[in-house]
C-alpha atoms as a PDB file:
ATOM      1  CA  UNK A   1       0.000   0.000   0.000  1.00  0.00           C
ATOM      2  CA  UNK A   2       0.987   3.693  -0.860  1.00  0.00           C
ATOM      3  CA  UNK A   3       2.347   5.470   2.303  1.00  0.00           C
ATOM      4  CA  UNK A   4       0.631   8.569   3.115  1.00  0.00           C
ATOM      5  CA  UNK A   5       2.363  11.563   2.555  1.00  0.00           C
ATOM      6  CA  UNK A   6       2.992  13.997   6.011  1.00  0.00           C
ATOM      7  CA  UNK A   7       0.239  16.413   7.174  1.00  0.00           C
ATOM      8  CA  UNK A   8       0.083  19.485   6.017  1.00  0.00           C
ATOM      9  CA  UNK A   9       1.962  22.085   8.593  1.00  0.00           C
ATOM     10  CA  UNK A  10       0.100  25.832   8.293  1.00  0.00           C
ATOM     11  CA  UNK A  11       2.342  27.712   7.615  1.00  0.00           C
ATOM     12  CA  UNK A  12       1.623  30.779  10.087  1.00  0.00           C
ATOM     13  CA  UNK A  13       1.843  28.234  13.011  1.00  0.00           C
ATOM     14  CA  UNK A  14       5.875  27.237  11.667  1.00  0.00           C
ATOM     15  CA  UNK A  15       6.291  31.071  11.192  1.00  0.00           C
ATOM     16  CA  UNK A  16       5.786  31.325  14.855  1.00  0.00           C
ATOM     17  CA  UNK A  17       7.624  29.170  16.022  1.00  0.00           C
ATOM     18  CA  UNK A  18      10.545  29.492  13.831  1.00  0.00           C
ATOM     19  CA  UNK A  19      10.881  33.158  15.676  1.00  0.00           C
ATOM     20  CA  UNK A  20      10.905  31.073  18.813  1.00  0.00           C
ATOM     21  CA  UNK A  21      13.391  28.599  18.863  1.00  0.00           C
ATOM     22  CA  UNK A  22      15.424  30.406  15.955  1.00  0.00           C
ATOM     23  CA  UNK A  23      18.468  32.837  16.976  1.00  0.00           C
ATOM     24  CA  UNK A  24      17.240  36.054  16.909  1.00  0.00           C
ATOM     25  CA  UNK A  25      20.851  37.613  16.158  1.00  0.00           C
ATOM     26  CA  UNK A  26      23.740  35.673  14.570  1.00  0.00           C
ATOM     27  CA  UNK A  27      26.067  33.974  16.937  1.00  0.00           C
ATOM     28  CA  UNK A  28      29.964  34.971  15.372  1.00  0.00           C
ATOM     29  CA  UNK A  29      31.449  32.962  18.572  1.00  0.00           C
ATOM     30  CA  UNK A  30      34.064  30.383  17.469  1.00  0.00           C
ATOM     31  CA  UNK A  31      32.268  27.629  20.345  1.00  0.00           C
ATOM     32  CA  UNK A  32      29.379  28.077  18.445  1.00  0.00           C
ATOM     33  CA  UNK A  33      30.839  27.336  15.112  1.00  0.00           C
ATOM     34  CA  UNK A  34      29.825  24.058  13.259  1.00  0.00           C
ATOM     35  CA  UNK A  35      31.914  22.632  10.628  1.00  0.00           C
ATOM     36  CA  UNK A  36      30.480  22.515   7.124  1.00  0.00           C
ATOM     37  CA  UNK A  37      28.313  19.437   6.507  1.00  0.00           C
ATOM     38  CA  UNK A  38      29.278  18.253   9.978  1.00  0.00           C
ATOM     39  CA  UNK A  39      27.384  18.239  13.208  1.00  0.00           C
ATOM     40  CA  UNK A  40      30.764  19.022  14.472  1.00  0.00           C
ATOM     41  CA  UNK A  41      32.311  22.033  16.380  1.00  0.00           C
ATOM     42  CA  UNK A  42      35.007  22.563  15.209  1.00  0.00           C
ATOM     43  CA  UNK A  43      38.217  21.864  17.999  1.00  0.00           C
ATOM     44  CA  UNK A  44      41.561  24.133  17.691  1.00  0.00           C
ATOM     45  CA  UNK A  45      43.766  21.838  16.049  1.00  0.00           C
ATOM     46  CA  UNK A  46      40.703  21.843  13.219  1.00  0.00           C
ATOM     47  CA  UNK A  47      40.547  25.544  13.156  1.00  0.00           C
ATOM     48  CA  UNK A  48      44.421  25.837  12.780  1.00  0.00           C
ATOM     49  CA  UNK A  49      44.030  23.242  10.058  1.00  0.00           C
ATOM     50  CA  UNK A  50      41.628  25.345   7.929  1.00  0.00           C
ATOM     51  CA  UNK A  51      44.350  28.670   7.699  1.00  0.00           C
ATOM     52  CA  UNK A  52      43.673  32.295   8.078  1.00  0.00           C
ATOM     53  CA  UNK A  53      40.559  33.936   9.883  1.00  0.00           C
ATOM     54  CA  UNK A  54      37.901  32.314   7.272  1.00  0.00           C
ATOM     55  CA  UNK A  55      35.719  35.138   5.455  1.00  0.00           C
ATOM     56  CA  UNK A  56      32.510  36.005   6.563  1.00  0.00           C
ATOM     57  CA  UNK A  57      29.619  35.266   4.165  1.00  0.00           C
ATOM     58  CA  UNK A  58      25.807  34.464   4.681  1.00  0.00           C
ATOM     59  CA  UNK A  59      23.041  32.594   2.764  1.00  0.00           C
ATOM     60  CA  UNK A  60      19.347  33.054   3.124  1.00  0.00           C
ATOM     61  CA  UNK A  61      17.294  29.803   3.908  1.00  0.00           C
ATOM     62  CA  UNK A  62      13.741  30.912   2.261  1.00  0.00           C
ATOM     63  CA  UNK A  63      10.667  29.354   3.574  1.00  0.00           C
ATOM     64  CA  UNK A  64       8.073  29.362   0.782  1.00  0.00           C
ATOM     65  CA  UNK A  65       3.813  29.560   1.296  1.00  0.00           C
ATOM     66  CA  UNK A  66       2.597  26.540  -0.347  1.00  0.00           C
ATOM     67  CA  UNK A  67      -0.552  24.493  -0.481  1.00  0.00           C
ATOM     68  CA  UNK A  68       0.950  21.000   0.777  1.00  0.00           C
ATOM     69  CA  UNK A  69       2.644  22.862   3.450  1.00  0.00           C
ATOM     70  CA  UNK A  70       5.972  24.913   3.505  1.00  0.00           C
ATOM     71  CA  UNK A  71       8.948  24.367   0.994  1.00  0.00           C
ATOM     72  CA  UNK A  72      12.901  25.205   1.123  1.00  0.00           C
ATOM     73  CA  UNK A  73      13.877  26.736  -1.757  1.00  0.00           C
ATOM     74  CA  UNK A  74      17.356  25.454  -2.862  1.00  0.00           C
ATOM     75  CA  UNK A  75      19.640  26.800  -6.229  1.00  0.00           C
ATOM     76  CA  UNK A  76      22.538  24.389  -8.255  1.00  0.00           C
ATOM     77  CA  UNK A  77      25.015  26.287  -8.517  1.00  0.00           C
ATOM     78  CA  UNK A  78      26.343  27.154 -11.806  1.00  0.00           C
ATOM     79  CA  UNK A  79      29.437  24.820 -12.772  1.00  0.00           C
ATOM     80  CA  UNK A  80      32.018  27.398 -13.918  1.00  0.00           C
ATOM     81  CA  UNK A  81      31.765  28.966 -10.739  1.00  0.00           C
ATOM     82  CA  UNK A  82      35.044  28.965  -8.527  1.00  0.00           C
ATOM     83  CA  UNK A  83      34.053  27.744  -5.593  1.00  0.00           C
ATOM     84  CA  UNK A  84      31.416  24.622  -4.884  1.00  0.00           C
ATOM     85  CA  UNK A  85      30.561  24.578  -8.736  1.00  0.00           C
ATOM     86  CA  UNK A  86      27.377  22.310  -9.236  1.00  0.00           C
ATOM     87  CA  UNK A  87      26.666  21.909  -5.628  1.00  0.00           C
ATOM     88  CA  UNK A  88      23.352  22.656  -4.013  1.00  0.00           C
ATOM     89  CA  UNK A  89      23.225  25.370  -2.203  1.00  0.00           C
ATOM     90  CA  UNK A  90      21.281  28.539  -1.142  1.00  0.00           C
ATOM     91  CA  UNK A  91      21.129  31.878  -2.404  1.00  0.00           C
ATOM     92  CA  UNK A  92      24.014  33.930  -0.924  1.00  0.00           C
ATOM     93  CA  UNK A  93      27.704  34.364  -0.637  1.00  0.00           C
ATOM     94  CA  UNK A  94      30.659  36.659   0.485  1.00  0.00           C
ATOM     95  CA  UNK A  95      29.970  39.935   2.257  1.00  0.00           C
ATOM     96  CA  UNK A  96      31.293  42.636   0.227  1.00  0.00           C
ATOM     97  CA  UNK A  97      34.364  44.911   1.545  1.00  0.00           C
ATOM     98  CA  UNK A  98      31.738  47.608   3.423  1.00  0.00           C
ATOM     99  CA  UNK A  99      29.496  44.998   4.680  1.00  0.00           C
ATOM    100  CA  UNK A 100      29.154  43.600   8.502  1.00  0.00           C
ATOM    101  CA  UNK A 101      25.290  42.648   8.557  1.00  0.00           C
ATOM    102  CA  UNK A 102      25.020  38.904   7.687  1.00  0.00           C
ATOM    103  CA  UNK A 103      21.166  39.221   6.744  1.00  0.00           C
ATOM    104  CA  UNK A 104      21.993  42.695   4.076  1.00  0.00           C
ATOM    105  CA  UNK A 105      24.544  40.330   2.538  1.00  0.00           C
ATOM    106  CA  UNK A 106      22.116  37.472   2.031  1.00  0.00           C
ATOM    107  CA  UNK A 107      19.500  39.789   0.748  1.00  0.00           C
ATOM    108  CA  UNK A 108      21.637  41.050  -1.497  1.00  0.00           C
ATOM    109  CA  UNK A 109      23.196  37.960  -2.801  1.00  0.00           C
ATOM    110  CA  UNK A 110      19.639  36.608  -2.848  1.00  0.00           C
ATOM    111  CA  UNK A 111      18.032  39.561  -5.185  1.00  0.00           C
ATOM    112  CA  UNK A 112      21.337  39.104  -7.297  1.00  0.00           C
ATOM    113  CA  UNK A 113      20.940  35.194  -7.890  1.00  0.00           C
ATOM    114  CA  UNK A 114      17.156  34.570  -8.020  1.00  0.00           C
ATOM    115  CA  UNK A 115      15.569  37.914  -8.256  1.00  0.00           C
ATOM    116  CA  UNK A 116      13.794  38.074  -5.110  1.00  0.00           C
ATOM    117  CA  UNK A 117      13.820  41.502  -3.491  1.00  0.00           C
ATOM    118  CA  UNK A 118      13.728  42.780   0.219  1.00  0.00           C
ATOM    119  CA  UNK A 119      10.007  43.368  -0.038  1.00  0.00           C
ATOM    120  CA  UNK A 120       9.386  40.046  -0.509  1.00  0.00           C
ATOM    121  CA  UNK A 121      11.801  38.575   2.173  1.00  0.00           C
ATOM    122  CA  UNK A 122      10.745  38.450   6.273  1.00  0.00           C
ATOM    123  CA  UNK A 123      13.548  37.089   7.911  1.00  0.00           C
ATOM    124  CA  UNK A 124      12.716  34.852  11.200  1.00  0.00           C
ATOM    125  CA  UNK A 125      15.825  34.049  12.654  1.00  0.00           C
ATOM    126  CA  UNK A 126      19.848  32.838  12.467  1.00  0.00           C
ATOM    127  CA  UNK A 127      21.442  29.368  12.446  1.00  0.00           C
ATOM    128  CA  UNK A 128      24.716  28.806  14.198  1.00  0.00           C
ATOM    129  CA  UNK A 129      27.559  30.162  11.751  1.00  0.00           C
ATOM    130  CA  UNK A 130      28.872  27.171   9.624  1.00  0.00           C
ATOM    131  CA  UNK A 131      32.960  27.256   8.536  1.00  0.00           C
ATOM    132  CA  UNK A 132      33.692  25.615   5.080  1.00  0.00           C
ATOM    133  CA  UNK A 133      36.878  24.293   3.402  1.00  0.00           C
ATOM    134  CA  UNK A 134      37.037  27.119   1.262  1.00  0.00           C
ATOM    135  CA  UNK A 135      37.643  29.571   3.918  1.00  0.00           C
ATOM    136  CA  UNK A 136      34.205  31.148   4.402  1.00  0.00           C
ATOM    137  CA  UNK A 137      32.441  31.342   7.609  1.00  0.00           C
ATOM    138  CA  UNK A 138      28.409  31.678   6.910  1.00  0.00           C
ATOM    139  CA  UNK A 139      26.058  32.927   8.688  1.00  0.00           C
ATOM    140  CA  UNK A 140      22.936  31.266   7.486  1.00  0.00           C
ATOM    141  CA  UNK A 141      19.470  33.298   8.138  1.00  0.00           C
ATOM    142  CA  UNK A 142      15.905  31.792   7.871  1.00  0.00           C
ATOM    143  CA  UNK A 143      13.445  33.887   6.231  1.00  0.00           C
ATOM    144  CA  UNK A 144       9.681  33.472   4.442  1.00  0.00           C
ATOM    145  CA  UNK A 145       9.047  35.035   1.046  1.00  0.00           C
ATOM    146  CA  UNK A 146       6.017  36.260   0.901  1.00  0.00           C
ATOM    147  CA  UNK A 147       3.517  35.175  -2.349  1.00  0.00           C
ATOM    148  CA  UNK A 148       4.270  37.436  -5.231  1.00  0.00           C
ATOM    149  CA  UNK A 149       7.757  37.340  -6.096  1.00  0.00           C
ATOM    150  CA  UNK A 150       9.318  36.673  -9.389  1.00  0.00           C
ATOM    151  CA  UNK A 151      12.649  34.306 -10.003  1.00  0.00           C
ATOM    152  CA  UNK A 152      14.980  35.970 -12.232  1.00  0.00           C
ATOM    153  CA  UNK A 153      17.876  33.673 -12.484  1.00  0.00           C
ATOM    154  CA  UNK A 154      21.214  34.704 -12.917  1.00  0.00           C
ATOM    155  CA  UNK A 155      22.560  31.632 -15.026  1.00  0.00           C
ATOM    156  CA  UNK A 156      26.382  33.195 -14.644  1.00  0.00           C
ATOM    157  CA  UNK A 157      25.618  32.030 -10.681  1.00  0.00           C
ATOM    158  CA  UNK A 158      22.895  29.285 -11.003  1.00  0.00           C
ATOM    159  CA  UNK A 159      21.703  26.641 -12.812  1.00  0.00           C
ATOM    160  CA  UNK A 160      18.410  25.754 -11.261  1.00  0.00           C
ATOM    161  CA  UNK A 161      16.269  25.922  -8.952  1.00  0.00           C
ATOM    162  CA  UNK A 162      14.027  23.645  -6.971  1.00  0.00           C
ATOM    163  CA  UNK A 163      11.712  23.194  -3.471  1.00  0.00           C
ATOM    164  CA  UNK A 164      12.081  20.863  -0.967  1.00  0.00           C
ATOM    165  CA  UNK A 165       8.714  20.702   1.294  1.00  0.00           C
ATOM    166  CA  UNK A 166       9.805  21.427   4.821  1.00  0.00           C
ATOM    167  CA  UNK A 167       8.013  18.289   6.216  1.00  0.00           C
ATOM    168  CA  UNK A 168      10.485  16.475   4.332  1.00  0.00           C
ATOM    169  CA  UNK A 169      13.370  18.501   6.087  1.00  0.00           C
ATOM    170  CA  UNK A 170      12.268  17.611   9.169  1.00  0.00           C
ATOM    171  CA  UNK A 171      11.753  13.759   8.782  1.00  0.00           C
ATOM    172  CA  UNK A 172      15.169  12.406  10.595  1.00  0.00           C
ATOM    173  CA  UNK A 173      14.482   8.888   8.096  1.00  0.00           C
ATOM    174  CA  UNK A 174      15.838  11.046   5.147  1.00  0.00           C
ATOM    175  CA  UNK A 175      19.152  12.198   6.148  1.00  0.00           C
ATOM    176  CA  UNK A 176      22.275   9.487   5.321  1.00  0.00           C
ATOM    177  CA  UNK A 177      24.972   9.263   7.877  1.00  0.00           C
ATOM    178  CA  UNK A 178      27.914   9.590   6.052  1.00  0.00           C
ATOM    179  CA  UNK A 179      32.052   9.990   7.054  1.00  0.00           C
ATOM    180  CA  UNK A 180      34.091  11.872   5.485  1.00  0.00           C
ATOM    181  CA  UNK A 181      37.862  12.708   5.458  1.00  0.00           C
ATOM    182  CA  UNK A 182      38.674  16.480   6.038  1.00  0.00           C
ATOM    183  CA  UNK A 183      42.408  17.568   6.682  1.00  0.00           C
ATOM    184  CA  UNK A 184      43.232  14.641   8.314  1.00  0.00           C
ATOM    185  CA  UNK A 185      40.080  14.414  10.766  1.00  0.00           C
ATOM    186  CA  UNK A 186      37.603  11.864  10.373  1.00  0.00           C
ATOM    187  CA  UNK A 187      34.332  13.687  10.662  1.00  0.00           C
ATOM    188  CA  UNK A 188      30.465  12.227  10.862  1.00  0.00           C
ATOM    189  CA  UNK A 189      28.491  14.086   8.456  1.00  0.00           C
ATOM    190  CA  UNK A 190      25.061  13.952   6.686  1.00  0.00           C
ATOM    191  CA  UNK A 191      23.637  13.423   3.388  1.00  0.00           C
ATOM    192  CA  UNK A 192      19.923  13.944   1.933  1.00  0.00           C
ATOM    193  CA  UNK A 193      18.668  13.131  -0.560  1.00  0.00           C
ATOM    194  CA  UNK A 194      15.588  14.640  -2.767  1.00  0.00           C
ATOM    195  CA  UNK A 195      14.568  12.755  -5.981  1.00  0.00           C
ATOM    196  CA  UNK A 196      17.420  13.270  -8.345  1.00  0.00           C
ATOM    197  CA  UNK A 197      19.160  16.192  -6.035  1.00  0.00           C
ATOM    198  CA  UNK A 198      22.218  14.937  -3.604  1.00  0.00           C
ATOM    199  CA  UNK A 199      22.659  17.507  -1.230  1.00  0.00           C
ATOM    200  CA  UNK A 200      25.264  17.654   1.296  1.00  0.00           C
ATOM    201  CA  UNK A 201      28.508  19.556   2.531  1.00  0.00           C
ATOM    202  CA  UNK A 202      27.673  22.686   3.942  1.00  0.00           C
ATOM    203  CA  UNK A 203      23.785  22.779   2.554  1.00  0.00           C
ATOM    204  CA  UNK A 204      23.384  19.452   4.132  1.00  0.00           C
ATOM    205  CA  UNK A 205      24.848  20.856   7.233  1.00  0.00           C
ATOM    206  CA  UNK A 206      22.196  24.067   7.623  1.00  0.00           C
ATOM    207  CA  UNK A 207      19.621  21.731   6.980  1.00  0.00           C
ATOM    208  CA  UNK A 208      20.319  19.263   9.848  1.00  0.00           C
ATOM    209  CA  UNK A 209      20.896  22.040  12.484  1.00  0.00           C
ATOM    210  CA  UNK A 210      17.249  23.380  11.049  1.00  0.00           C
ATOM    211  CA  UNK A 211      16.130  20.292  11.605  1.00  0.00           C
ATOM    212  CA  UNK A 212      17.395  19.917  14.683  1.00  0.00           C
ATOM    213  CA  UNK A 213      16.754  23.445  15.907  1.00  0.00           C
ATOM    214  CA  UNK A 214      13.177  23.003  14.590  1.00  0.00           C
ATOM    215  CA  UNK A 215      13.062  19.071  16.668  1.00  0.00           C
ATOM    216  CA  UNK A 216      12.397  20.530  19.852  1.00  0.00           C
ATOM    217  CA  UNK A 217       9.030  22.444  18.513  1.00  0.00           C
ATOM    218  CA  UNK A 218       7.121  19.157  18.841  1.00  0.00           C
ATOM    219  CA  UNK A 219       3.909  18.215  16.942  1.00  0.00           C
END
């Protein structure tokens, strides 16, 4: 027999409590680090491994309105890009020279990628910063789009763009427990995977901690 898909979770009521059990400001404090795909904080020895103070960057996690319930909207990133080429990942990137807020940056990069503006874009809350390979330290920021936006892709940046329903985010079954090798540290990580999408690293990473900051909400 067919299994039956998740209820449907209204939307206002996941709005709500986002705000609650999100951080309401982001947390820059190396403890509170985690390490790319990992559920790991990263120790010294792994922060002396990974070079130089990383860069600061910051990617916007939007929550779309949709019938079945919420969705995550995710972008593949273009493959001549420099960095993560192919990968999924979510809107955002580097803060510019003049930048320090985390959630202008993500705007920005957001409205620059996929054409959705500030007006559209209610941010709920922070995630715990996440360090990457590359040198970047991201501060990733939760927000719903409101209805009423229109996607214009920058195909220099991205390649596509799909949804993931949030219900599906939140289902512990779907995540893979992988291990992976990272300068010499053997690290547990986590994999998901959405019809013909492999996500993981870093994107894999946010989505865990969402899914285990979200946990704690409860039915």
């Amino acid at each position: 027999m067919p299994v039956a898909p998740p209820p449907a979770v209204p939307l206002t009521d996941w709005r709500n409590r986002m705000r609650e059990y999100l951080l309401t400001a982001p947390d820059h404090r190396p403890q509170s680090w985690r390490l790319g795909g990992t559920l790991t904080s990263p120790s010294a020895a792994m922060r002396a491994s990974l070079g130089a103070e990383p860069s600061p960057a910051a990617v916007l996690i939007p929550v779309l309105e949709r019938e079945g319930g919420p969705a995550i909207l995710l972008t593949q990133r273009a493959t001549g890009l420099r960095h993560h080429a192919g990968q999924i990942s979510f809107p955002g990137g580097r803060l510019e020279r003049a930048e320090t807020d985390p959630l202008a940056a993500a705007i920005r990069e957001t409205t620059e990628e996929i054409g959705i503006t500030a007006r559209f874009i209610e941010p709920l809350g922070f995630l715990p910063d996440h360090l990457v390979l590359t040198g970047f330290r991201i501060t990733p920021v939760v927000a719903y789009v409101r209805p009423g936006y229109t996607l214009k892709v920058d195909s220099a940046e991205v390649a596509a763009v799909f949804e993931v329903p949030l219900s599906f985010i939140l289902d512990p079954g779907n995540y893979q427990h992988v291990r992976r090798e990272l300068r010499g540290f053997t690290l547990d990580a986590f994999d998901l995977r959405y019809g013909d999408q492999l996500i993981w690293g870093a994107t894999a990473g946010m989505l865990r901690t969402l899914h285990d900051t979200l946990g704690a909400m409860g039915s």
